[in-house]
C-alpha atoms as a PDB file:
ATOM      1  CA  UNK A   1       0.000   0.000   0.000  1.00  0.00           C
ATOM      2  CA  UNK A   2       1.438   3.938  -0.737  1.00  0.00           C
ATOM      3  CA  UNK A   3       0.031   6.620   1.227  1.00  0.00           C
ATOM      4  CA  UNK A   4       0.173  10.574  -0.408  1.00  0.00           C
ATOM      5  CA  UNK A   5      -1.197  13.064   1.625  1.00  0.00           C
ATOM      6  CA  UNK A   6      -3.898  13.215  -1.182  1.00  0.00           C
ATOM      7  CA  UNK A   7      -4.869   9.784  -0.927  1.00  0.00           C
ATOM      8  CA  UNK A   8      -3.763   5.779  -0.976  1.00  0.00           C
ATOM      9  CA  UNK A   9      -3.242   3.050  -3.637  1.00  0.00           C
ATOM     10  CA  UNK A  10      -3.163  -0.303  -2.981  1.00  0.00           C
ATOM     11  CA  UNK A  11      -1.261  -2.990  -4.711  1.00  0.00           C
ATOM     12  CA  UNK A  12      -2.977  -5.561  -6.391  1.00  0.00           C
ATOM     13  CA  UNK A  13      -0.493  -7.595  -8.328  1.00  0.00           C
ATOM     14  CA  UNK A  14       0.009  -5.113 -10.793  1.00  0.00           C
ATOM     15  CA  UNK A  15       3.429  -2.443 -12.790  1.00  0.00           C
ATOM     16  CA  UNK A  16       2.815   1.175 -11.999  1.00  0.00           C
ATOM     17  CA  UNK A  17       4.656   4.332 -11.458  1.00  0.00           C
ATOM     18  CA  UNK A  18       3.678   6.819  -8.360  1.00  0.00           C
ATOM     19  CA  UNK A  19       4.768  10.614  -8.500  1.00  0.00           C
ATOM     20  CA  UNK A  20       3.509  12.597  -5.504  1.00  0.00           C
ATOM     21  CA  UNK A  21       5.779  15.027  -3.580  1.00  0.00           C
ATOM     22  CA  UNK A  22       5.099  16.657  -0.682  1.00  0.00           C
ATOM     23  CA  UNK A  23       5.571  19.947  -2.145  1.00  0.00           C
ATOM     24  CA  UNK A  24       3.086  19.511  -4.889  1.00  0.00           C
ATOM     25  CA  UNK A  25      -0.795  20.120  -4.575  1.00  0.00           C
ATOM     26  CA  UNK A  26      -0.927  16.724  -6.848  1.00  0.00           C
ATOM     27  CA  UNK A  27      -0.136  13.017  -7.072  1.00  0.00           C
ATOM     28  CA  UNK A  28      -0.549  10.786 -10.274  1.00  0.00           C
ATOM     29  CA  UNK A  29      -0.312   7.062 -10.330  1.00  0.00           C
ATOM     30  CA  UNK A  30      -0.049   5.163 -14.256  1.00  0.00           C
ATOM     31  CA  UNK A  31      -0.833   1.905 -13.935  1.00  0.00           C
ATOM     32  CA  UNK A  32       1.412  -0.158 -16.944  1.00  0.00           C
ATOM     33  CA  UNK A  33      -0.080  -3.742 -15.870  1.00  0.00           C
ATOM     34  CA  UNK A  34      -2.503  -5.605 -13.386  1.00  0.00           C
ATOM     35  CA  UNK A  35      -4.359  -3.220 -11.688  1.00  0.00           C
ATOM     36  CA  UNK A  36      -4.454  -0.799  -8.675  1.00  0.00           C
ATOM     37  CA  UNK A  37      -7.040   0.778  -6.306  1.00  0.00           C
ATOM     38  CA  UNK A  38      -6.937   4.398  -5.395  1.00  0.00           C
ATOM     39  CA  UNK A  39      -8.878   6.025  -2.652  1.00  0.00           C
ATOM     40  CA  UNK A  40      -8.931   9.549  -1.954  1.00  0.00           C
ATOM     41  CA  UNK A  41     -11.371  11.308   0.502  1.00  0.00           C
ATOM     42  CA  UNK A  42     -14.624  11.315  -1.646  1.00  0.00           C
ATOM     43  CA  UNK A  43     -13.795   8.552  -4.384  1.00  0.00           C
ATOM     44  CA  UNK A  44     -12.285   4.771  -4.632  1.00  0.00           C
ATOM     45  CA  UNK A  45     -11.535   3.698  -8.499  1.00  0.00           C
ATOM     46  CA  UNK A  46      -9.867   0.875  -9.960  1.00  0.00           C
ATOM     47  CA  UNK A  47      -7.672   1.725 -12.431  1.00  0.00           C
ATOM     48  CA  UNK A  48      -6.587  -0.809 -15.513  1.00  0.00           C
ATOM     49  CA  UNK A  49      -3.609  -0.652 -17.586  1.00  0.00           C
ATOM     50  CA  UNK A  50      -2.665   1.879 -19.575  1.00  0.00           C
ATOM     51  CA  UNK A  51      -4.662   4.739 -17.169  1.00  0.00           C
ATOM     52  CA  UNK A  52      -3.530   7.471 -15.182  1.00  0.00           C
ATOM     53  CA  UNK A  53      -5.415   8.739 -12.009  1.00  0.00           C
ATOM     54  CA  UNK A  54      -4.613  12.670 -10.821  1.00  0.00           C
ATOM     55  CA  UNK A  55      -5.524  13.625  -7.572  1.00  0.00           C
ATOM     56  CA  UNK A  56      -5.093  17.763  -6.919  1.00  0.00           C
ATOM     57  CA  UNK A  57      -5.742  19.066  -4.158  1.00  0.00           C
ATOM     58  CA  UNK A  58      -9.111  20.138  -3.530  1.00  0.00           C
ATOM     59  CA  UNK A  59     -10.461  18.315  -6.247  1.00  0.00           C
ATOM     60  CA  UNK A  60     -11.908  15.056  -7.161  1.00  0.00           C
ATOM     61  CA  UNK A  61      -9.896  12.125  -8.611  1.00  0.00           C
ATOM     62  CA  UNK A  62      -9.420  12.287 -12.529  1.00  0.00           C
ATOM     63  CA  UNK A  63      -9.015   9.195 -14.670  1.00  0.00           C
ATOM     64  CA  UNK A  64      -7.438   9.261 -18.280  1.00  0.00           C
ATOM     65  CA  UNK A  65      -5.156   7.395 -20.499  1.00  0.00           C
ATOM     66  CA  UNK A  66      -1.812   6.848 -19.840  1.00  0.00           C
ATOM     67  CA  UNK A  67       1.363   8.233 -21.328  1.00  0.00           C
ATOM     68  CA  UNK A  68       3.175   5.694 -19.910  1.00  0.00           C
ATOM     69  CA  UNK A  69       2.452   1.909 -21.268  1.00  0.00           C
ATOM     70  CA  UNK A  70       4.255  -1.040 -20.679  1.00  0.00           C
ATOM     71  CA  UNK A  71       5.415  -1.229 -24.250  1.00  0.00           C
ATOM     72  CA  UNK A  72       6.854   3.064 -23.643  1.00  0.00           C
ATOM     73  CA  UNK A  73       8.117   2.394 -20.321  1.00  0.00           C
ATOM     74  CA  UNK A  74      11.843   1.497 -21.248  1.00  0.00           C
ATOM     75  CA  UNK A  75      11.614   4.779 -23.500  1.00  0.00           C
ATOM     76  CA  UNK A  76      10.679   7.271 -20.337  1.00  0.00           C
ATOM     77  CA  UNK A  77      13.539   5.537 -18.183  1.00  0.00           C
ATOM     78  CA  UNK A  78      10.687   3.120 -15.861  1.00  0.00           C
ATOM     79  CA  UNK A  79      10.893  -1.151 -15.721  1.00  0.00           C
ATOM     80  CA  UNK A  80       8.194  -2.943 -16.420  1.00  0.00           C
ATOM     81  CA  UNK A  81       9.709  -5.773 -15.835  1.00  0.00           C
ATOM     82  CA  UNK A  82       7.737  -8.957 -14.069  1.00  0.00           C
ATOM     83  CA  UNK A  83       8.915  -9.544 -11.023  1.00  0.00           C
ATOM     84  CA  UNK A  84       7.145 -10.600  -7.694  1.00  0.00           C
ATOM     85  CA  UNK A  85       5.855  -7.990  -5.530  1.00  0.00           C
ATOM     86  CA  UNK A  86       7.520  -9.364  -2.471  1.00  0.00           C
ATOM     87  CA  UNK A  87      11.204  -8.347  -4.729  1.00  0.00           C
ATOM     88  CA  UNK A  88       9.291  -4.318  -5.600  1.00  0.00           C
ATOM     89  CA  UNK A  89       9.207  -3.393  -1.617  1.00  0.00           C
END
């Protein structure tokens, strides 16, 4: 599980990439494969691959396609690589 001030994702088997800094009023989460729950104050989504969630502060949680894809990943400097989640932590 990854707790942001703006809200928390949990794992569920899945390849994704998490930027949220505590100096931004924003977190975004693309999901490459498998999939991943998000829950902010007022909303709880499930996002599948190739999605993006935003969370800004103040506002509800957007969902959109993905820049990021497992086939791009290598390309923007991320792994998608299998691996278990146990070897991720």
């Amino acid at each position: 599980m990854v707790e942001t001030f703006l809200g928390t994702i949990e794992v569920l088997g899945t390849c994704f990439n998490v930027e949220a800094y505590s100096t931004s009023r924003r977190f975004v989460t693309s999901l490459m494969e498998g999939s991943v729950q998000l829950t902010s104050r007022e909303q709880t989504v499930v996002l599948k691959p190739d999605q993006m969630a935003i969370i800004e502060t103040g506002e509800r949680l957007t969902v959109k396609k993905s820049p990021i894809s497992k086939n791009t990943a290598g390309e923007k400097g991320l792994s998608a690589l299998p691996m278990p989640l146990s070897k991720r932590l």
